[in-house]
N, C-alpha and C. Protein backbone atom coordinates (compact mmCIF):
# COMPACT_ATOMS: atom_id res chain seq x y z
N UNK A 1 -16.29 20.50 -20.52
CA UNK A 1 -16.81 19.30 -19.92
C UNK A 1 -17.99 19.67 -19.02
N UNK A 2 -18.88 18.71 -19.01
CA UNK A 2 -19.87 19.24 -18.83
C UNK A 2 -19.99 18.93 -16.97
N UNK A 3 -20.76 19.70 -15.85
CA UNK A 3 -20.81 19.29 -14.52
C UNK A 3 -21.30 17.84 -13.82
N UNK A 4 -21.76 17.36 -15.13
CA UNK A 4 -23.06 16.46 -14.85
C UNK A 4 -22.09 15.30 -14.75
N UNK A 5 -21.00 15.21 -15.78
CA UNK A 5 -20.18 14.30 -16.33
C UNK A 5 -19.30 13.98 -14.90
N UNK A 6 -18.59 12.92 -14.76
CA UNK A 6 -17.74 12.09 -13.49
C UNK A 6 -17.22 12.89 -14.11
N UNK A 7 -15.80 13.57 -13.23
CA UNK A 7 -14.70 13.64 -13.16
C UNK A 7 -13.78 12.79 -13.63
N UNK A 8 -12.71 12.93 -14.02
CA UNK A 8 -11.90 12.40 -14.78
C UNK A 8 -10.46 11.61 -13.57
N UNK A 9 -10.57 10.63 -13.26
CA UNK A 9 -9.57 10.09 -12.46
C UNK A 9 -8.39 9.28 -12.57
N UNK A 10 -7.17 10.27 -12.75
CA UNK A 10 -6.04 9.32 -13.18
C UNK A 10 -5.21 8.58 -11.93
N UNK A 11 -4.71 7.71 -12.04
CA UNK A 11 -4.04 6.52 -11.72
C UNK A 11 -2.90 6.21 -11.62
N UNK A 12 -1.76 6.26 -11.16
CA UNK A 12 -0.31 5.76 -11.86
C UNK A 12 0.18 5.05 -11.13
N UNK A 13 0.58 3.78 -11.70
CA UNK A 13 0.90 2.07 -11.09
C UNK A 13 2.33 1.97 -11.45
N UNK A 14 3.35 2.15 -10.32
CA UNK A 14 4.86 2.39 -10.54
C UNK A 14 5.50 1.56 -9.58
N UNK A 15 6.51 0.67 -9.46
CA UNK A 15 7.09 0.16 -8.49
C UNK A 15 8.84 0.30 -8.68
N UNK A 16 9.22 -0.79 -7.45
CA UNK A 16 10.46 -0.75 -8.04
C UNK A 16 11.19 -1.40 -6.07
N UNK A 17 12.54 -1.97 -6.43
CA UNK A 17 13.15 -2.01 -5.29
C UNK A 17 13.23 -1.38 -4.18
N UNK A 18 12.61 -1.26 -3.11
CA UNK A 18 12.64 -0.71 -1.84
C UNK A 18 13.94 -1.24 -0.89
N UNK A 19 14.03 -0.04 0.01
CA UNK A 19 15.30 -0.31 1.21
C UNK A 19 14.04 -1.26 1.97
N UNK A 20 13.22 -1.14 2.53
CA UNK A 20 12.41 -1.65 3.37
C UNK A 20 10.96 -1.91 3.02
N UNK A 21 10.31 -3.62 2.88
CA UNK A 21 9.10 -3.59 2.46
C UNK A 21 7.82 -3.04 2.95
N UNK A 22 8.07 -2.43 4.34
CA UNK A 22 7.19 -1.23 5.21
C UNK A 22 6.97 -0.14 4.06
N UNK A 23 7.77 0.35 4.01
CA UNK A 23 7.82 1.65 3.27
C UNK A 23 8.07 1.80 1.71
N UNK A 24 7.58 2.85 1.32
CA UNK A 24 7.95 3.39 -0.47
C UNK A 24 9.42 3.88 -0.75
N UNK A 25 9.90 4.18 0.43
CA UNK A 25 10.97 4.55 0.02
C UNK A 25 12.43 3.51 -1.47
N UNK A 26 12.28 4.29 -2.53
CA UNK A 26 13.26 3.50 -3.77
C UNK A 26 13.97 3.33 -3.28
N UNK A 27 15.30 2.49 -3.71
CA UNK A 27 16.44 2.19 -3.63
C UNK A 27 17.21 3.34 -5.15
N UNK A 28 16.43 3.08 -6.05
CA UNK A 28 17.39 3.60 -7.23
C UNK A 28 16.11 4.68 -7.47
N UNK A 29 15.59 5.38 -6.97
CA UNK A 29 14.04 6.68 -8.15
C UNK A 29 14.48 6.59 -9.67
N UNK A 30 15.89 6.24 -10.00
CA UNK A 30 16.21 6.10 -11.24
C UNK A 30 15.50 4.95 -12.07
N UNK A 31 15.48 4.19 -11.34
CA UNK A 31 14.95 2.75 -11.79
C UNK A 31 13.77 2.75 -11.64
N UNK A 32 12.86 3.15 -10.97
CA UNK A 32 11.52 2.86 -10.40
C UNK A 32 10.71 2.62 -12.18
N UNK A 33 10.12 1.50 -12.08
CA UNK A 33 9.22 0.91 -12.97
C UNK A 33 7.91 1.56 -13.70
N UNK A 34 7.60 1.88 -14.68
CA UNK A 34 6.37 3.21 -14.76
C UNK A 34 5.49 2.55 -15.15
N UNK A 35 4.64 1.48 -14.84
CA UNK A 35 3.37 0.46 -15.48
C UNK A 35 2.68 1.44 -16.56
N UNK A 36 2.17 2.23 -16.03
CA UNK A 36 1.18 3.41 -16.63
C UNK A 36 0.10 3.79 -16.06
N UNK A 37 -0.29 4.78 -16.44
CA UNK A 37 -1.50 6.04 -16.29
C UNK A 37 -3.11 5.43 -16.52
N UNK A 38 -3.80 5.66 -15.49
CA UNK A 38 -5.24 4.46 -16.35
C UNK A 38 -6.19 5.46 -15.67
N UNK A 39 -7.40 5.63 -16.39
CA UNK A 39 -8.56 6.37 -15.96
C UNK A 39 -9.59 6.13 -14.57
N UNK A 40 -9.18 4.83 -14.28
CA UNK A 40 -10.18 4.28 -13.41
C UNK A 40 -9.18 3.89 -12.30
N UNK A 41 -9.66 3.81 -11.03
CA UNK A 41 -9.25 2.94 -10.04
C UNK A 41 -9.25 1.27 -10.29
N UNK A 42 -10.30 0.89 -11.08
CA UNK A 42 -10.17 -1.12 -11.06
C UNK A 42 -9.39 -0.83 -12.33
N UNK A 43 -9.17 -0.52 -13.37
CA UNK A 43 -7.76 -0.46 -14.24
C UNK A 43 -6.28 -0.49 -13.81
N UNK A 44 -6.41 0.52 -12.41
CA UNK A 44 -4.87 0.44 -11.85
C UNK A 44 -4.92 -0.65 -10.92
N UNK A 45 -5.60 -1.04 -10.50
CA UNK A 45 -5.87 -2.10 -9.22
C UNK A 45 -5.59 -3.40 -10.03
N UNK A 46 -6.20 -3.60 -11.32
CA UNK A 46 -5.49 -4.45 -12.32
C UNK A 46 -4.51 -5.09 -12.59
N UNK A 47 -3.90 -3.82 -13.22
CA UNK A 47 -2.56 -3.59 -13.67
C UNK A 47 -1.11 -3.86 -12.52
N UNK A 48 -1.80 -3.14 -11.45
CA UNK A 48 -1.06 -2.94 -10.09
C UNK A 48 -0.76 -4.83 -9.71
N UNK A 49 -2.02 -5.25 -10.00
CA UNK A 49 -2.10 -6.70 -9.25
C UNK A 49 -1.12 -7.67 -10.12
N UNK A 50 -1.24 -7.66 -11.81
CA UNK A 50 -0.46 -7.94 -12.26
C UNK A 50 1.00 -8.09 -12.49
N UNK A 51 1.29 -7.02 -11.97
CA UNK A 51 2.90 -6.83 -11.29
C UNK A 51 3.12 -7.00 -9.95
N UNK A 52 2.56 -6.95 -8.90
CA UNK A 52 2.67 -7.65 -7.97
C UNK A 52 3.05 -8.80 -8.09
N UNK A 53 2.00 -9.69 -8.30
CA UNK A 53 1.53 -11.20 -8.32
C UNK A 53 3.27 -11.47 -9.68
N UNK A 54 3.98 -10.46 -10.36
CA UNK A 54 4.58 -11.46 -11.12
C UNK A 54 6.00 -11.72 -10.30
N UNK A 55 6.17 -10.69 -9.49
CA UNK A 55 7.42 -10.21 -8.33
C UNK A 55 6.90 -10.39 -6.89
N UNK A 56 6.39 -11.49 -6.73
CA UNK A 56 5.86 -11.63 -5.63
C UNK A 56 6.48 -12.46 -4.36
N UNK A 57 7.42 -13.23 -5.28
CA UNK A 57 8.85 -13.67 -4.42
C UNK A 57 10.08 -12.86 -4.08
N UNK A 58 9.64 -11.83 -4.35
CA UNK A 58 11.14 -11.00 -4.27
C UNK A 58 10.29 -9.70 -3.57
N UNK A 59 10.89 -9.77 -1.93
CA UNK A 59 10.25 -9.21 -0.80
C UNK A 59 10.82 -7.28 -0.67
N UNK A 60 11.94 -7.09 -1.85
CA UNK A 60 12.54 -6.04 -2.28
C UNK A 60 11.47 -4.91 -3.34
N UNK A 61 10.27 -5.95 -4.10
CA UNK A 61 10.14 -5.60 -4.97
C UNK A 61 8.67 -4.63 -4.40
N UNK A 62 7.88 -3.48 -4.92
CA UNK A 62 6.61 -2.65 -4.13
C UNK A 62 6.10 -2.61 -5.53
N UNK A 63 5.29 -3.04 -6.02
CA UNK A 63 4.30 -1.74 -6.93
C UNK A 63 3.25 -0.99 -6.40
N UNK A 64 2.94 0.09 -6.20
CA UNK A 64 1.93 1.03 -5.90
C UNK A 64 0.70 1.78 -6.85
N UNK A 65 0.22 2.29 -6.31
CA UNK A 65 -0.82 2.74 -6.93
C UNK A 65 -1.18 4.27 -6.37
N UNK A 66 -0.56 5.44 -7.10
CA UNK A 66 -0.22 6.90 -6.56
C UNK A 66 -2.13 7.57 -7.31
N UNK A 67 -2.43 7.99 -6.70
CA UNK A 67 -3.97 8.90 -7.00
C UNK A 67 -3.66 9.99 -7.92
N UNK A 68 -3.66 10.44 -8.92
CA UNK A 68 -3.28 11.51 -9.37
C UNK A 68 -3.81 12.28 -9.67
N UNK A 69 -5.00 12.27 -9.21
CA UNK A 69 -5.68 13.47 -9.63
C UNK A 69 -5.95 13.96 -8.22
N UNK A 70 -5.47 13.31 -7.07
CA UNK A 70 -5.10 14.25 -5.58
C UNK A 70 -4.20 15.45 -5.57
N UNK A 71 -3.51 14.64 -6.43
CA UNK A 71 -1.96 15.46 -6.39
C UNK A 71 -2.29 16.60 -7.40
N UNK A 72 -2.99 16.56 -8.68
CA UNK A 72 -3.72 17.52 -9.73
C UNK A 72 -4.66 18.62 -9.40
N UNK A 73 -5.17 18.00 -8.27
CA UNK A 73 -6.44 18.67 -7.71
C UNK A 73 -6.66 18.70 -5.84
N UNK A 74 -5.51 19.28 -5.35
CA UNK A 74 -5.61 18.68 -3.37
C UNK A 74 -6.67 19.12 -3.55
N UNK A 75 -7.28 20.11 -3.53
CA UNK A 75 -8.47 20.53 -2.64
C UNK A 75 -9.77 20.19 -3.25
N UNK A 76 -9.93 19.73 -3.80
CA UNK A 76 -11.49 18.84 -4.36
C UNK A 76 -11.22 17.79 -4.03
């Protein structure tokens, strides 16, 4: 790949029942919801919004949006 080229930025849009709507902390990590993996930030911001907005009465429910190519790459 060439230097010139963007970097490659993955995405992963996962939710699921929380003890507390402050925090990420799951209720079940078993259960937690896996939307999917998307190249771009406005793809997961998307996707993310779409599941929000469909669980949006149910104050239990978080979807997030984890950076993954932080976690792939801390130090760049």
């Amino acid at each position: 790949m060439s230097e010139l080229k963007s970097k490659q930025l993955l995405h992963l849009v996962m939710g699921g029942r929380v003890r507390d709507p402050r925090t990420v902390e799951f209720i079940d990590p078993y259960s937690v919801h896996v939307v999917g993996v998307y190249p771009s930030y406005d793809e997961a911001a998307e996707a993310w919004r779409a599941q929000a907005q469909r669980t949006v009465d149910d104050a239990e429910m978080k979807y997030v949006i984890v950076h993954l190519h932080k976690l792939l790459e801390p130090d760049v």
